[in-house]
PDB file of N, CA and C in Angstrom:
ATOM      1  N   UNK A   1     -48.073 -24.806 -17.833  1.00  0.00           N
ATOM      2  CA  UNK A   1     -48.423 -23.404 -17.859  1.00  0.00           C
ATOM      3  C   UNK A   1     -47.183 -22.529 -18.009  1.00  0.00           C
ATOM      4  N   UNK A   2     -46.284 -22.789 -17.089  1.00  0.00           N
ATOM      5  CA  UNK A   2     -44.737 -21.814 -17.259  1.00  0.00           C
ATOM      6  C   UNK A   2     -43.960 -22.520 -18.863  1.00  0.00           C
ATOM      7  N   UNK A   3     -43.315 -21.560 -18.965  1.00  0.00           N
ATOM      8  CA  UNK A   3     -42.596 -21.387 -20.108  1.00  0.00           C
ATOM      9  C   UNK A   3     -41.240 -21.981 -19.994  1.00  0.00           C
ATOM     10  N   UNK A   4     -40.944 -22.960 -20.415  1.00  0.00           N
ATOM     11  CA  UNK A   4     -39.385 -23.861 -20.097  1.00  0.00           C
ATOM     12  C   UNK A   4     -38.450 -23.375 -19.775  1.00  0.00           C
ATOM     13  N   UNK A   5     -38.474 -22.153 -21.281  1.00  0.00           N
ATOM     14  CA  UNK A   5     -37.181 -20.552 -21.292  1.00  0.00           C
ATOM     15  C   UNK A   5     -37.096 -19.909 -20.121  1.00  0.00           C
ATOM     16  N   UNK A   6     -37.943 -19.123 -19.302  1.00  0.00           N
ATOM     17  CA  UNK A   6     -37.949 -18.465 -18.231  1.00  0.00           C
ATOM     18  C   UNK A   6     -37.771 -19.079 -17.204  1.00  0.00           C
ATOM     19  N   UNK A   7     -38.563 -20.309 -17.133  1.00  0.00           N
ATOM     20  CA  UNK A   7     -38.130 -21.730 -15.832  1.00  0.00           C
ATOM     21  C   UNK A   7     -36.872 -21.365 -16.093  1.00  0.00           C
ATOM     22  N   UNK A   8     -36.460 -21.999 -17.200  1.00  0.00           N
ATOM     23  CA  UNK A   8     -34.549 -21.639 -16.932  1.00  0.00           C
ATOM     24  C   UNK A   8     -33.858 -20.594 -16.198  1.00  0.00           C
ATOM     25  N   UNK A   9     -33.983 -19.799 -16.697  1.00  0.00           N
ATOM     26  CA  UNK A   9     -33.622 -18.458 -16.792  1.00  0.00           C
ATOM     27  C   UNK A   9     -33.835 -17.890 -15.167  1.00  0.00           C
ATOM     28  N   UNK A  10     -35.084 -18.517 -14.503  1.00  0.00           N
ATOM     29  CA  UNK A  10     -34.735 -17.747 -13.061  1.00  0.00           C
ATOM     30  C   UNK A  10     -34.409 -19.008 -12.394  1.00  0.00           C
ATOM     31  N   UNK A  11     -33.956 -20.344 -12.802  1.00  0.00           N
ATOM     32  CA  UNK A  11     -33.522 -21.388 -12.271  1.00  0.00           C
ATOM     33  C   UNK A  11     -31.641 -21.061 -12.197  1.00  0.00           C
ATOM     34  N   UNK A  12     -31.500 -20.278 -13.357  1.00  0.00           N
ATOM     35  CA  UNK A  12     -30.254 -19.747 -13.206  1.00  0.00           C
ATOM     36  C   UNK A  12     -29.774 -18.486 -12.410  1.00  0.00           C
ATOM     37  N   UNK A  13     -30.685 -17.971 -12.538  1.00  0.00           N
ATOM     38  CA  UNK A  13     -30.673 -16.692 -11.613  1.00  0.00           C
ATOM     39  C   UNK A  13     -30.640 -17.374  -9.908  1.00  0.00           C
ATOM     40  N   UNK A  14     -31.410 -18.087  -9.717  1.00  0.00           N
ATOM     41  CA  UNK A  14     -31.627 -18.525  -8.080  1.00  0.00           C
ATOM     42  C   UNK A  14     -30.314 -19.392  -8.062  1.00  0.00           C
ATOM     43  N   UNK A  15     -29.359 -20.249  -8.989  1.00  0.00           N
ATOM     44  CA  UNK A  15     -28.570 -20.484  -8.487  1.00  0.00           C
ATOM     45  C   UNK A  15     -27.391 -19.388  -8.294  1.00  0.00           C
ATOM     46  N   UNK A  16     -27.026 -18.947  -9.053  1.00  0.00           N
ATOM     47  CA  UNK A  16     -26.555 -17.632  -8.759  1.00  0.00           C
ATOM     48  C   UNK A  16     -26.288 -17.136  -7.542  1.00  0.00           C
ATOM     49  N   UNK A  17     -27.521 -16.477  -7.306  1.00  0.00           N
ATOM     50  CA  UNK A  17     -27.358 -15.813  -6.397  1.00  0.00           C
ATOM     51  C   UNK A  17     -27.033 -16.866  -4.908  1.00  0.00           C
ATOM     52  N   UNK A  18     -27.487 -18.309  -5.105  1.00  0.00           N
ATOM     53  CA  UNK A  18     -27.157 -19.076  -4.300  1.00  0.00           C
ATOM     54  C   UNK A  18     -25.107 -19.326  -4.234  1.00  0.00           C
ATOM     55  N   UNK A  19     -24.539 -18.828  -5.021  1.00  0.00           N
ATOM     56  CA  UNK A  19     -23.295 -19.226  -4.943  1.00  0.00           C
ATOM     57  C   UNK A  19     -22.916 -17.803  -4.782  1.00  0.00           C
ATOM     58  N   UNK A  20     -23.471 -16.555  -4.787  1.00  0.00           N
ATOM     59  CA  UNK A  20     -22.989 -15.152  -4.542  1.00  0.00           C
ATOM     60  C   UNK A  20     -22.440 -14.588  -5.924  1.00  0.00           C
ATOM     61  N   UNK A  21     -23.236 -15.480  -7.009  1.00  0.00           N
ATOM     62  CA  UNK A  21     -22.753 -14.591  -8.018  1.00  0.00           C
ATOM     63  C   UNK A  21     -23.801 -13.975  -8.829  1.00  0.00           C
ATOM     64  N   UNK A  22     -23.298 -12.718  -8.906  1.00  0.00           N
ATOM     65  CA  UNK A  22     -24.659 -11.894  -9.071  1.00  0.00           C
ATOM     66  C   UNK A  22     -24.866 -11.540 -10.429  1.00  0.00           C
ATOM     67  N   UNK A  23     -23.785 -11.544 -11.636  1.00  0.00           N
ATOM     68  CA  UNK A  23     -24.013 -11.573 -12.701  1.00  0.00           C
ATOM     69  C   UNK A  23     -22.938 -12.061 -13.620  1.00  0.00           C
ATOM     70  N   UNK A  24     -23.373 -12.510 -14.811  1.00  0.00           N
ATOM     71  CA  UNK A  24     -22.708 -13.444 -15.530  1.00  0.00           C
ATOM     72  C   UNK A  24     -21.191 -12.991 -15.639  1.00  0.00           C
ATOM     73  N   UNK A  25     -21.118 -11.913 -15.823  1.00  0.00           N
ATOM     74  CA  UNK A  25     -19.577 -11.667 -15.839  1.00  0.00           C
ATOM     75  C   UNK A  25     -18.669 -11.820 -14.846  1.00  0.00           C
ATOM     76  N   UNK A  26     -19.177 -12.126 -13.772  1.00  0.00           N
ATOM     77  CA  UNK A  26     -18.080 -12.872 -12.904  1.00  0.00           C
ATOM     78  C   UNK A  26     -17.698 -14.136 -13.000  1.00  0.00           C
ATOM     79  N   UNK A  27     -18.511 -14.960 -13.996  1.00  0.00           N
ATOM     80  CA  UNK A  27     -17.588 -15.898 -14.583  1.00  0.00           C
ATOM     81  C   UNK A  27     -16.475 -16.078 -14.853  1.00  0.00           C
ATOM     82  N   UNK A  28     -16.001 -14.990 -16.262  1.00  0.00           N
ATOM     83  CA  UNK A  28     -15.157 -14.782 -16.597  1.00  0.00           C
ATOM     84  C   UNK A  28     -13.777 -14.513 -15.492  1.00  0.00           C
ATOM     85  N   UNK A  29     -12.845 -15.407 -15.921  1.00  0.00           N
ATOM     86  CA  UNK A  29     -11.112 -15.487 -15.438  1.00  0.00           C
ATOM     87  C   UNK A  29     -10.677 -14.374 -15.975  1.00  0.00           C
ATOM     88  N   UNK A  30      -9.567 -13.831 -15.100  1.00  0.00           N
ATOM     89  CA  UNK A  30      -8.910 -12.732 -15.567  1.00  0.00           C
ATOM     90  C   UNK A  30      -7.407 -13.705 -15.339  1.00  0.00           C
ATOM     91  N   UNK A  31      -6.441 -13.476 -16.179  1.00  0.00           N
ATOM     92  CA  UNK A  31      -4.952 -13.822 -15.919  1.00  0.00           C
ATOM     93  C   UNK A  31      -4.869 -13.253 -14.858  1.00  0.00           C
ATOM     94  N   UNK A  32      -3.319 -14.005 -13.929  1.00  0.00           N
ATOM     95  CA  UNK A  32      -2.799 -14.009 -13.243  1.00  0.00           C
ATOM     96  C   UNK A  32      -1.615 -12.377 -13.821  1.00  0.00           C
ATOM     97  N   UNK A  33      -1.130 -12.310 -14.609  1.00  0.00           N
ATOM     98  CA  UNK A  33      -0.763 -11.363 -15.332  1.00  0.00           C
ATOM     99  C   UNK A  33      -1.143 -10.054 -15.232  1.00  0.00           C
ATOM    100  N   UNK A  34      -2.507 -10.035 -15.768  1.00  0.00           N
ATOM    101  CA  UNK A  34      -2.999  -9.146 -15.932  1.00  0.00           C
ATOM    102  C   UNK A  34      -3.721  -8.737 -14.375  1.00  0.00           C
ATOM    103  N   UNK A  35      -3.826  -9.631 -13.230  1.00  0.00           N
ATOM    104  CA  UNK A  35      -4.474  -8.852 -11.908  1.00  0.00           C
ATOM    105  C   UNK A  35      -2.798  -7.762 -11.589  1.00  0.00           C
ATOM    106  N   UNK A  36      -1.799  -8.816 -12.052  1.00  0.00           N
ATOM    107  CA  UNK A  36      -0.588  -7.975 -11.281  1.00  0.00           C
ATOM    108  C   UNK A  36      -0.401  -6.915 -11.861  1.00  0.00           C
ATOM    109  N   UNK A  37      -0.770  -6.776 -13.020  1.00  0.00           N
ATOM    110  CA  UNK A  37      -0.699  -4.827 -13.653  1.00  0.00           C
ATOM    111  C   UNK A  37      -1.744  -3.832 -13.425  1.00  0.00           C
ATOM    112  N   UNK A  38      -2.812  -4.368 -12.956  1.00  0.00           N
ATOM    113  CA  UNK A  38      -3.922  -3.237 -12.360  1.00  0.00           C
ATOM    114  C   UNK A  38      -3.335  -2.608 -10.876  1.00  0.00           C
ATOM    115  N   UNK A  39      -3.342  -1.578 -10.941  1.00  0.00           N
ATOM    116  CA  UNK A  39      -2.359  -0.859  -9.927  1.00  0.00           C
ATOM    117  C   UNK A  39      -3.784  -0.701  -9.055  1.00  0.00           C
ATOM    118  N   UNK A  40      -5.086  -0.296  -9.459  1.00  0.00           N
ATOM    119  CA  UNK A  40      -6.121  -0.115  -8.872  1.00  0.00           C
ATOM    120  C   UNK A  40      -6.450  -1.364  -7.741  1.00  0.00           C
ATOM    121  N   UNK A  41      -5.983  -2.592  -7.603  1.00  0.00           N
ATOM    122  CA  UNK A  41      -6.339  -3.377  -7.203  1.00  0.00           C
ATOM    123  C   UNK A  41      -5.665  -3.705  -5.574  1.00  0.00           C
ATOM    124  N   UNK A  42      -6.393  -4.123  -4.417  1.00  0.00           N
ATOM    125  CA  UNK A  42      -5.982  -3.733  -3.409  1.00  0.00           C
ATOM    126  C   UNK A  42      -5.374  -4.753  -3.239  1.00  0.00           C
ATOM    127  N   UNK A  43      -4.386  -4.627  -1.864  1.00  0.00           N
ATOM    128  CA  UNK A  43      -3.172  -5.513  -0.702  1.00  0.00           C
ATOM    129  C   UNK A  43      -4.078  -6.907  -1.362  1.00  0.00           C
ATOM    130  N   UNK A  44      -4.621  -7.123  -0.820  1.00  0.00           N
ATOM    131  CA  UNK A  44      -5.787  -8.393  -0.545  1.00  0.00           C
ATOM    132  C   UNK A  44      -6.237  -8.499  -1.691  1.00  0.00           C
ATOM    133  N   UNK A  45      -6.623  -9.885  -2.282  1.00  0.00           N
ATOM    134  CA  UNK A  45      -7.346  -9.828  -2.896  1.00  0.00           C
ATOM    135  C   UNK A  45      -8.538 -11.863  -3.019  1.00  0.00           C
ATOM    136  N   UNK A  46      -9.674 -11.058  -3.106  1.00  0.00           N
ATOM    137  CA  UNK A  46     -10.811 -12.267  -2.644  1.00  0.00           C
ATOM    138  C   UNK A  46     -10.943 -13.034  -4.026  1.00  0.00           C
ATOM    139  N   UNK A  47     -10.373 -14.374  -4.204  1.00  0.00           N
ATOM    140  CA  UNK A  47     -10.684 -14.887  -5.130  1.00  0.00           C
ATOM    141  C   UNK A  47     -11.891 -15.208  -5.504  1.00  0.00           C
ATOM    142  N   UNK A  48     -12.289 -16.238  -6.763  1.00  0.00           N
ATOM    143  CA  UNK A  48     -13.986 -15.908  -6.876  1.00  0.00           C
ATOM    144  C   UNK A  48     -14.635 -17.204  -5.893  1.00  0.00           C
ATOM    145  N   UNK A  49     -13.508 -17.864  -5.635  1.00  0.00           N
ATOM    146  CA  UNK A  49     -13.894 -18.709  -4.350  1.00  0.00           C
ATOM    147  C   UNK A  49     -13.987 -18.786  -3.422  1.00  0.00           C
ATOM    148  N   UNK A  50     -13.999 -17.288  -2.937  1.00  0.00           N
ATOM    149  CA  UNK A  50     -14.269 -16.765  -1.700  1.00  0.00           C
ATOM    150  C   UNK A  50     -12.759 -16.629  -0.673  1.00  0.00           C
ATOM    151  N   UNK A  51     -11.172 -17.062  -1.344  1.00  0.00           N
ATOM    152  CA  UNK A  51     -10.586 -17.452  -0.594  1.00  0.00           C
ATOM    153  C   UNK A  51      -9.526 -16.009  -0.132  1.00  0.00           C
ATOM    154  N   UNK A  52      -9.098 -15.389   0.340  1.00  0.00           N
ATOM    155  CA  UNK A  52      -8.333 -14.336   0.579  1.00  0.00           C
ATOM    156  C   UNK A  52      -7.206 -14.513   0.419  1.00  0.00           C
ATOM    157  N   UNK A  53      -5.892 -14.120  -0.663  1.00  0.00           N
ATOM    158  CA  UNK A  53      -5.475 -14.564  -1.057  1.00  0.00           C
ATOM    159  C   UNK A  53      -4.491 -13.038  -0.729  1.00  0.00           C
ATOM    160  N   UNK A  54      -2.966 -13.164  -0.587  1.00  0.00           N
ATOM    161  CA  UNK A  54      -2.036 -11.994  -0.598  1.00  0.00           C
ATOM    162  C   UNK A  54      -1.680 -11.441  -1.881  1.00  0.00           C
ATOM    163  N   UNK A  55      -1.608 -10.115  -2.089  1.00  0.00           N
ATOM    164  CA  UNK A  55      -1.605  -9.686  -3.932  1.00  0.00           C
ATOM    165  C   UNK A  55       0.406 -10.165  -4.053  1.00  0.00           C
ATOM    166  N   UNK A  56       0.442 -10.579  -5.433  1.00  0.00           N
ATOM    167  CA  UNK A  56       1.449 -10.881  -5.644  1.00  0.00           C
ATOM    168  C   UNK A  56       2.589  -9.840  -6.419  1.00  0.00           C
ATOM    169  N   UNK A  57       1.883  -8.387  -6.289  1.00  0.00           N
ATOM    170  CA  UNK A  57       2.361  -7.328  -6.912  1.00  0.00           C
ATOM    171  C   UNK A  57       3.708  -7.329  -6.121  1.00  0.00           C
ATOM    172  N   UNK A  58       4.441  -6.892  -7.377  1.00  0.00           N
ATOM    173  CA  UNK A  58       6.112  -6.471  -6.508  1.00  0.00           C
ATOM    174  C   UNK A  58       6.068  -5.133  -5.816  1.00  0.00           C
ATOM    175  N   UNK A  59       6.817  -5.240  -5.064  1.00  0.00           N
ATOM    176  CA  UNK A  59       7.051  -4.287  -3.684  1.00  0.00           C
ATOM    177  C   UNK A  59       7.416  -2.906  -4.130  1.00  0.00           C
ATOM    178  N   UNK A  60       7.801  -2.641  -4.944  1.00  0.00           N
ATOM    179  CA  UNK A  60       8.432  -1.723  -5.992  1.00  0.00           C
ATOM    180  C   UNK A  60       8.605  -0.236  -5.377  1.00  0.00           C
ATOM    181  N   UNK A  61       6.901  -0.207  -5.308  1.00  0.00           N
ATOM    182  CA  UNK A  61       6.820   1.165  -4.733  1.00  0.00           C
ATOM    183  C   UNK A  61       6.960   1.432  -3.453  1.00  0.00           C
ATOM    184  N   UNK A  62       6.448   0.493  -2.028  1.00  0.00           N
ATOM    185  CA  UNK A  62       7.040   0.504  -0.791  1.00  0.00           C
ATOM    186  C   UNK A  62       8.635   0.403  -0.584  1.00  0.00           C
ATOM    187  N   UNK A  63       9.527  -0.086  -1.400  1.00  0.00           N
ATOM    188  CA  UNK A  63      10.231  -0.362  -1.337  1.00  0.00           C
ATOM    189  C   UNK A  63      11.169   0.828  -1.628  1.00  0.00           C
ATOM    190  N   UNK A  64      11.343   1.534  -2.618  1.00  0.00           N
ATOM    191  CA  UNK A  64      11.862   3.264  -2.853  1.00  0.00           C
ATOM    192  C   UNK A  64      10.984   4.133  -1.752  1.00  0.00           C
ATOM    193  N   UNK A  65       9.741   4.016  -1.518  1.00  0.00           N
ATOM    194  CA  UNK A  65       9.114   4.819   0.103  1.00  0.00           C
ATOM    195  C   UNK A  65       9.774   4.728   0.869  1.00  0.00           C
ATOM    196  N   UNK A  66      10.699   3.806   1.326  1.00  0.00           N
ATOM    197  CA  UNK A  66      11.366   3.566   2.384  1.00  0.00           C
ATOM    198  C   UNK A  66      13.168   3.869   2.388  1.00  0.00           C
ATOM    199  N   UNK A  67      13.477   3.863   1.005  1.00  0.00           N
ATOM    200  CA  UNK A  67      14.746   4.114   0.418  1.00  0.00           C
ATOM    201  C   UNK A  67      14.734   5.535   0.592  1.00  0.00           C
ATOM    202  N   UNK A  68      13.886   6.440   0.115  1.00  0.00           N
ATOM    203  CA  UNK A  68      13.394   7.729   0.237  1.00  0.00           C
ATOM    204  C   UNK A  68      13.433   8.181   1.152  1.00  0.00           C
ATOM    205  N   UNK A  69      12.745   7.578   2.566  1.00  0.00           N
ATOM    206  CA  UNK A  69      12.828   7.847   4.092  1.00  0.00           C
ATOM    207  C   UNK A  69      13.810   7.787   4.580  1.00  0.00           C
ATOM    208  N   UNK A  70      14.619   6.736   4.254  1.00  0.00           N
ATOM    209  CA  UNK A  70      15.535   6.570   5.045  1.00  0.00           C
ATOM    210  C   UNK A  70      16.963   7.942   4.344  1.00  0.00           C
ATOM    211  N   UNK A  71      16.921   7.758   3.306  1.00  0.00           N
ATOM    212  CA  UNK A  71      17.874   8.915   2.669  1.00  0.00           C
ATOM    213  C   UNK A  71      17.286  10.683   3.616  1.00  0.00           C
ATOM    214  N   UNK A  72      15.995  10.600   3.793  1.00  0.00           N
ATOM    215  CA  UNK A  72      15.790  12.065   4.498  1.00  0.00           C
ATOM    216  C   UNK A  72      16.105  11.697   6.365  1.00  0.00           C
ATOM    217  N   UNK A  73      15.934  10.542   6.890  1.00  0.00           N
ATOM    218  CA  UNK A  73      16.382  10.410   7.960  1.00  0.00           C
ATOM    219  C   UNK A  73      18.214  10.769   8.491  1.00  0.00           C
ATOM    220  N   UNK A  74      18.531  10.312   7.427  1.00  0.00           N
ATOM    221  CA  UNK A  74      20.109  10.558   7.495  1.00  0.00           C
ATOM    222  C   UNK A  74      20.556  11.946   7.216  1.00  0.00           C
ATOM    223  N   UNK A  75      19.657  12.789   6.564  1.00  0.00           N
ATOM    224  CA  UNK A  75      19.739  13.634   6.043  1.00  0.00           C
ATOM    225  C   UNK A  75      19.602  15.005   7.516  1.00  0.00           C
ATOM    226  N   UNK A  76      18.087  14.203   7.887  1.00  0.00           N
ATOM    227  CA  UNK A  76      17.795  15.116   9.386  1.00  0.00           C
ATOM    228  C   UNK A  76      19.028  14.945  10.380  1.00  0.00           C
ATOM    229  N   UNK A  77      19.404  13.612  10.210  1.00  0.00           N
ATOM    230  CA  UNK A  77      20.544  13.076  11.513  1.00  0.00           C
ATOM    231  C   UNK A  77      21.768  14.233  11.562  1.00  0.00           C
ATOM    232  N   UNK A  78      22.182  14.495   9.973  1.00  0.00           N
ATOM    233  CA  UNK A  78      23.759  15.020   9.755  1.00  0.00           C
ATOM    234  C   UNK A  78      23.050  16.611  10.100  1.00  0.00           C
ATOM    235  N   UNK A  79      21.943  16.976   9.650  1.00  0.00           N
ATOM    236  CA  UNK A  79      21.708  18.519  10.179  1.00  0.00           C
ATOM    237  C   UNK A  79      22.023  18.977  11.842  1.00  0.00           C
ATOM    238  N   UNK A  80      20.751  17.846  12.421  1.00  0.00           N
ATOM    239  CA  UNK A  80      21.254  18.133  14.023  1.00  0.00           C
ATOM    240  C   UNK A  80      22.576  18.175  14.310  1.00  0.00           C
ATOM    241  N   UNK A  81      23.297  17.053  13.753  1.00  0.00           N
ATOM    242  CA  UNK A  81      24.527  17.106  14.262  1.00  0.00           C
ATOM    243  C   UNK A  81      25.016  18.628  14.219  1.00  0.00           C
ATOM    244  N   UNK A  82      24.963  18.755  13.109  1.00  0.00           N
ATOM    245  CA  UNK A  82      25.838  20.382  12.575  1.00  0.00           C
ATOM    246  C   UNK A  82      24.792  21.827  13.571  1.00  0.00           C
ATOM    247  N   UNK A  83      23.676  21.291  13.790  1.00  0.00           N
ATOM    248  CA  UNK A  83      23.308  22.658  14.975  1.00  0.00           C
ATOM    249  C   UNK A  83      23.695  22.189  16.200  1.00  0.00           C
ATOM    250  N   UNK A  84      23.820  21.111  16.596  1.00  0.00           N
ATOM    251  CA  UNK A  84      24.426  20.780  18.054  1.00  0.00           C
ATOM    252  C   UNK A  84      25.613  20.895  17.659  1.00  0.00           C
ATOM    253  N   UNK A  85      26.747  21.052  17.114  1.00  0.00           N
ATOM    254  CA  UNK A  85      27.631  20.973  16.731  1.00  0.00           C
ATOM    255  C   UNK A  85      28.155  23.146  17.069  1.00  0.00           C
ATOM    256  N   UNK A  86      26.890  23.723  16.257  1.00  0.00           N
ATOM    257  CA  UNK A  86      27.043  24.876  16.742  1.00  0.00           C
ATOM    258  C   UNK A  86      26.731  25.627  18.018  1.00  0.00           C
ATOM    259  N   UNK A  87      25.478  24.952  17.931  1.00  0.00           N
ATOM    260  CA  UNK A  87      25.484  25.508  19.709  1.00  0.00           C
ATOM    261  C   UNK A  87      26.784  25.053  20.720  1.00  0.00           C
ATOM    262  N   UNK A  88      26.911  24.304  20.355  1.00  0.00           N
ATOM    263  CA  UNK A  88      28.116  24.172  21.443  1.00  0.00           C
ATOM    264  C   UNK A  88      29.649  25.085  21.007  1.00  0.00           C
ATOM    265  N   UNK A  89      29.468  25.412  20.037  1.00  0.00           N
ATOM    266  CA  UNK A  89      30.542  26.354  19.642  1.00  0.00           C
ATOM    267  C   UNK A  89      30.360  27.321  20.335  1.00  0.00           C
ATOM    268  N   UNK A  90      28.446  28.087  19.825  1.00  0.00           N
ATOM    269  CA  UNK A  90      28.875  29.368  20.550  1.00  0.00           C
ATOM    270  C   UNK A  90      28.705  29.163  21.939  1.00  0.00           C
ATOM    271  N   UNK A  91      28.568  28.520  22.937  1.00  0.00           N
ATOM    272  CA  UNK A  91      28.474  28.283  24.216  1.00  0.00           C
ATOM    273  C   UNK A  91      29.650  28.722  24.551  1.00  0.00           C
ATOM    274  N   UNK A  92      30.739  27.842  24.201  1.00  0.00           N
ATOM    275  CA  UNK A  92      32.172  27.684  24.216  1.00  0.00           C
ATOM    276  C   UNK A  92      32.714  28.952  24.017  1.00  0.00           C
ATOM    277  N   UNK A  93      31.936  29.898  22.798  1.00  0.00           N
ATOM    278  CA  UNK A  93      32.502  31.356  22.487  1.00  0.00           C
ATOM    279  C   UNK A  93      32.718  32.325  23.659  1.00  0.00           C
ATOM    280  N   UNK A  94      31.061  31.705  24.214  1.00  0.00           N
ATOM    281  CA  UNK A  94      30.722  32.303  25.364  1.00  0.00           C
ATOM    282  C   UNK A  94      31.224  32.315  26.680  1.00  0.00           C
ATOM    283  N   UNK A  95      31.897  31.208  26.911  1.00  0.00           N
ATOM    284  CA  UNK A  95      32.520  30.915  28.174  1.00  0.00           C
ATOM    285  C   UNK A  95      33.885  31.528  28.001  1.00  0.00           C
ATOM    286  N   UNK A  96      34.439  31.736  26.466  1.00  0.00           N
ATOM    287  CA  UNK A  96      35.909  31.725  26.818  1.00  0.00           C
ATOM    288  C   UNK A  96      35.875  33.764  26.408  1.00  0.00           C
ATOM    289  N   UNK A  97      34.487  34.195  26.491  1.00  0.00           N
ATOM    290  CA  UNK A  97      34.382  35.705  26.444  1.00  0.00           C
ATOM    291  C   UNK A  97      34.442  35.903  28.006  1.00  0.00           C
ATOM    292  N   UNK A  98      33.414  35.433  28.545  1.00  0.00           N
ATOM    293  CA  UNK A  98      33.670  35.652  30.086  1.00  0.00           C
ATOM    294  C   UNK A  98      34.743  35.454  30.603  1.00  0.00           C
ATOM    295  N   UNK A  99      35.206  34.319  30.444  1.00  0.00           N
ATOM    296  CA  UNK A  99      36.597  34.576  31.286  1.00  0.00           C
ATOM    297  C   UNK A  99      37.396  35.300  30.820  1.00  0.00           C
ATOM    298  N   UNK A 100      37.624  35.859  29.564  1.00  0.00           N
ATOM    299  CA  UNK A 100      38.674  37.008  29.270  1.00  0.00           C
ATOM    300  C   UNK A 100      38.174  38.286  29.913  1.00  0.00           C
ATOM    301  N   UNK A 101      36.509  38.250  30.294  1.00  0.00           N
ATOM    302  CA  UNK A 101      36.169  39.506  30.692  1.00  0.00           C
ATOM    303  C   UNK A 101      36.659  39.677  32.375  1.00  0.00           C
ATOM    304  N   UNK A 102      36.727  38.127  32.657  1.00  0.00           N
ATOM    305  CA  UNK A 102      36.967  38.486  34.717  1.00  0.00           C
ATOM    306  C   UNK A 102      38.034  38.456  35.072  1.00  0.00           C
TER     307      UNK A 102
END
């Protein structure tokens, strides 16, 4: 009574979805290459075998984030210095006004 074609067809579908794959194009391999130039693609990434795998993208951009930070950290460091540097001047202005005043 059933039709061989369609037997197939949801015989493929039920395995499918039995392995979590939900449509044919997740078949398809993508290079190793080409995952590392999609910038869209996150830290992590779930192979189609389910396995969690660390992205192998170079550090590039964390890596100047932090070059960046650290250049404005040094940057904040040498400022304080130079206002603690003044306050204590005029403190000093201040002490050596008073005593010329007593």
């Amino acid at each position: 009574m059933s039709n061989p074609q369609v037997q197939a067809q949801i015989d493929e579908v039920a395995q499918r979805k039995a392995t979590a794959q939900t449509h044919r194009g997740q078949e398809s391999r993508v290079s190793a290459a080409k995952l590392a130039k999609n910038k869209r693609l996150p830290a992590t990434m779930v192979t189609p075998g389910g396995k969690v795998e660390a992205s192998k993208k170079a550090k590039r951009g964390k890596k100047k984030k932090s070059e960046v930070a650290r250049e404005k950290a040094m940057d904040r460091i040498e400022q304080s210095a130079v206002k603690a540097r003044a306050v204590e001047e005029r403190k000093a202005k201040r002490q050596r006004a008073k005593t010329a005043w007593d």
